[in-house]
C-alpha atoms as a PDB file:
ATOM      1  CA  UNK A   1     -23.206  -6.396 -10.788  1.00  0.00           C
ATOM      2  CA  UNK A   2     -19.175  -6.142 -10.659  1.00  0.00           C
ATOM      3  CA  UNK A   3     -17.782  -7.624 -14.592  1.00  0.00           C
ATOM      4  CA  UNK A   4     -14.075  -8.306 -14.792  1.00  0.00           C
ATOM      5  CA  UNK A   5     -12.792  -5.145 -17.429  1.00  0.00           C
ATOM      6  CA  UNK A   6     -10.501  -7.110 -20.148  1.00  0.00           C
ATOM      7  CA  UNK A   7      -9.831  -3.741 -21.680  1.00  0.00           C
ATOM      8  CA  UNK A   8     -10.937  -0.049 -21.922  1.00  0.00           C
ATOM      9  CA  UNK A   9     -10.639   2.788 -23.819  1.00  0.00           C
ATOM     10  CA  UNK A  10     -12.236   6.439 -24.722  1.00  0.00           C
ATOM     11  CA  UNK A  11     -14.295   4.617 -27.358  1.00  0.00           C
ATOM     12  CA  UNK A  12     -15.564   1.613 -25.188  1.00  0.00           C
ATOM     13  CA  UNK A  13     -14.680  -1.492 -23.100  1.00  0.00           C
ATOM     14  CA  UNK A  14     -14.335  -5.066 -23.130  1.00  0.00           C
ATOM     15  CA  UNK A  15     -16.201  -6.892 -19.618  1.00  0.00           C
ATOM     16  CA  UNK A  16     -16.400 -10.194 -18.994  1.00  0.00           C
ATOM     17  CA  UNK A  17     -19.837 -11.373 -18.016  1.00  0.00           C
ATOM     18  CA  UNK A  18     -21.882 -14.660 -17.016  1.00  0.00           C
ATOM     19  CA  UNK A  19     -24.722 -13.048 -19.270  1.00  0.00           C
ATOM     20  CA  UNK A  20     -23.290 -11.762 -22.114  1.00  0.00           C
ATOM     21  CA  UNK A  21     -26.306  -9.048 -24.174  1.00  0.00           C
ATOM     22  CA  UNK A  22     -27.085  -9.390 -27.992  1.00  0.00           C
ATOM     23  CA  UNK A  23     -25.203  -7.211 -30.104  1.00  0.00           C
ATOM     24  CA  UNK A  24     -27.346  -3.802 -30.382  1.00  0.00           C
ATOM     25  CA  UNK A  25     -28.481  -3.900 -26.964  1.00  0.00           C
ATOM     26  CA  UNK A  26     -28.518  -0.975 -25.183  1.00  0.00           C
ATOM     27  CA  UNK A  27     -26.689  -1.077 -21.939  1.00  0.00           C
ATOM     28  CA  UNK A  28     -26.144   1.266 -19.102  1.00  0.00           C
ATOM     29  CA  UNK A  29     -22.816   1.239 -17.602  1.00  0.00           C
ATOM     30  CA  UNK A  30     -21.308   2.562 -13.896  1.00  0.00           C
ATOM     31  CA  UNK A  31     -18.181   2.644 -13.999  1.00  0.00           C
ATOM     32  CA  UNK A  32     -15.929   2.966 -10.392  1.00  0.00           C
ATOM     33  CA  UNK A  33     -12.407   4.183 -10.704  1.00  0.00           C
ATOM     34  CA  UNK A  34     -11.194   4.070  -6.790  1.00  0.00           C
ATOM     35  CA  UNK A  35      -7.883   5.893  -7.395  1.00  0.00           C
ATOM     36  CA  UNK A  36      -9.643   8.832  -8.383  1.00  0.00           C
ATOM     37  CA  UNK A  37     -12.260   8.419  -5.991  1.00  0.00           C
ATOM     38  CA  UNK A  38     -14.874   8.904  -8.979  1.00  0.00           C
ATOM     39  CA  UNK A  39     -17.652   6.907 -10.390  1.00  0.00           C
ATOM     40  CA  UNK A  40     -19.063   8.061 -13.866  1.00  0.00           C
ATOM     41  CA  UNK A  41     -22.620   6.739 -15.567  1.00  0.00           C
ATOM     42  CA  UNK A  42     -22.130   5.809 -19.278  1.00  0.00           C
ATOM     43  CA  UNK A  43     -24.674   4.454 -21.872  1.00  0.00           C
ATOM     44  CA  UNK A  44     -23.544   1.946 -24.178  1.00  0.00           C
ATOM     45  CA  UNK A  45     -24.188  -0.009 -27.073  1.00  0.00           C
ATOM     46  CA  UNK A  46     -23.147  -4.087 -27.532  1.00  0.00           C
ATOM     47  CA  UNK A  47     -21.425  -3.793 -30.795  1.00  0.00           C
ATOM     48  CA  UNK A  48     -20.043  -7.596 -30.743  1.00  0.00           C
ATOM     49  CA  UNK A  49     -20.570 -10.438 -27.852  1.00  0.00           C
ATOM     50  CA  UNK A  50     -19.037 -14.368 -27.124  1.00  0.00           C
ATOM     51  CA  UNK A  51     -21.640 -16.569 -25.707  1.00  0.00           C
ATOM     52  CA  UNK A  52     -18.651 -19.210 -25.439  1.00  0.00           C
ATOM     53  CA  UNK A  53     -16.220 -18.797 -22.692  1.00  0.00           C
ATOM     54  CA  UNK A  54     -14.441 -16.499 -21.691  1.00  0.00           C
ATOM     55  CA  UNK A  55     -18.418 -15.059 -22.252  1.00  0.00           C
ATOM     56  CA  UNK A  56     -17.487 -11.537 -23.105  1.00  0.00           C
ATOM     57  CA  UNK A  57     -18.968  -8.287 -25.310  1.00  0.00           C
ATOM     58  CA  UNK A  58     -17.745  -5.255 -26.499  1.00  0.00           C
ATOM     59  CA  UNK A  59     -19.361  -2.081 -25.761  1.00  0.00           C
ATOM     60  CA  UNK A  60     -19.400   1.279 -27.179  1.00  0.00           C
ATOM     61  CA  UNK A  61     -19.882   4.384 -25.060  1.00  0.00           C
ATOM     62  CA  UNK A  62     -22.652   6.600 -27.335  1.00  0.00           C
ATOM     63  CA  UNK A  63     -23.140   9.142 -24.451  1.00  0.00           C
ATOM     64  CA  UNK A  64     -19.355  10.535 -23.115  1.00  0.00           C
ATOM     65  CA  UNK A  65     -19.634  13.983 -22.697  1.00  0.00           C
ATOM     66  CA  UNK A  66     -16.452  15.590 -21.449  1.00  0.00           C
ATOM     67  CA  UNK A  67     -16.491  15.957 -17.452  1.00  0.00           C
ATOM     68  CA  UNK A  68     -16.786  11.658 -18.266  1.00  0.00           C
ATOM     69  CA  UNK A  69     -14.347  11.546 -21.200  1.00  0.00           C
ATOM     70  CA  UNK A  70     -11.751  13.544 -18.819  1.00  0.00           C
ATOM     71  CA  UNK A  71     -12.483  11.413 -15.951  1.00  0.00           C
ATOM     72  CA  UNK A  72     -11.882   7.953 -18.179  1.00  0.00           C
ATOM     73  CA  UNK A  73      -8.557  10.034 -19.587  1.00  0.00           C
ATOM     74  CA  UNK A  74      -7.097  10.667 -16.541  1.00  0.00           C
ATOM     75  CA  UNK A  75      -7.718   7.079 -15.302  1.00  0.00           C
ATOM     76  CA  UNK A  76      -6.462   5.805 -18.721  1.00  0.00           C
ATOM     77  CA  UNK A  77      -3.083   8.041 -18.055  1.00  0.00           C
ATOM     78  CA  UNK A  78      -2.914   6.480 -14.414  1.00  0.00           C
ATOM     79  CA  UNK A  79      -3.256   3.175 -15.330  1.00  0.00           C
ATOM     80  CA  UNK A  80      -0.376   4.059 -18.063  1.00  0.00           C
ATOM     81  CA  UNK A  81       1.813   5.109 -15.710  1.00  0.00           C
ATOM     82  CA  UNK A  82       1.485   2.262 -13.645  1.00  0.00           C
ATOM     83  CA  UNK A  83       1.894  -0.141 -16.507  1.00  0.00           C
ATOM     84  CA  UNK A  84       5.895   1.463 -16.664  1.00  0.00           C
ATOM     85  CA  UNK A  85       6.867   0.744 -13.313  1.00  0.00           C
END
């Protein structure tokens, strides 16, 4: 299923879903970053979720090791630059 990303970060992200989980549900996440041609697997945990519209939850990443933490850096930096053009 494709979610709409409202925000991300090292420590988690924000998705926009039509079925939004119950906060301490586990979740596994796949994450596609086309600019780096990468795609990185990430467990997660529902720390806080909206059942009202815009129906959106908060997740935590609990398993980023660092080949994943570096990929989700370098994406972070590239969507920084962008953000100053």
């Amino acid at each position: 299923l494709y979610h709409k990303v409202q925000n991300i970060s090292l420590g988690g992200i924000c998705i926009q879903s039509a079925a939004v989980e119950d906060v301490g549900t586990t979740v596994d996440l796949v994450l596609n970053f086309p600019d780096l041609e990468a795609t990185i697997g990430i467990k997660g945990e529902v720390v806080w979720s909206n059942h009202e519209p815009p129906m959106d939850m908060g997740i935590r990443f609990t398993d980023l090791d660092d080949d994943r933490k570096d990929t989700l850096r370098r994406y972070l930096s590239l969507l920084n630059a962008k953000s100053h053009i």
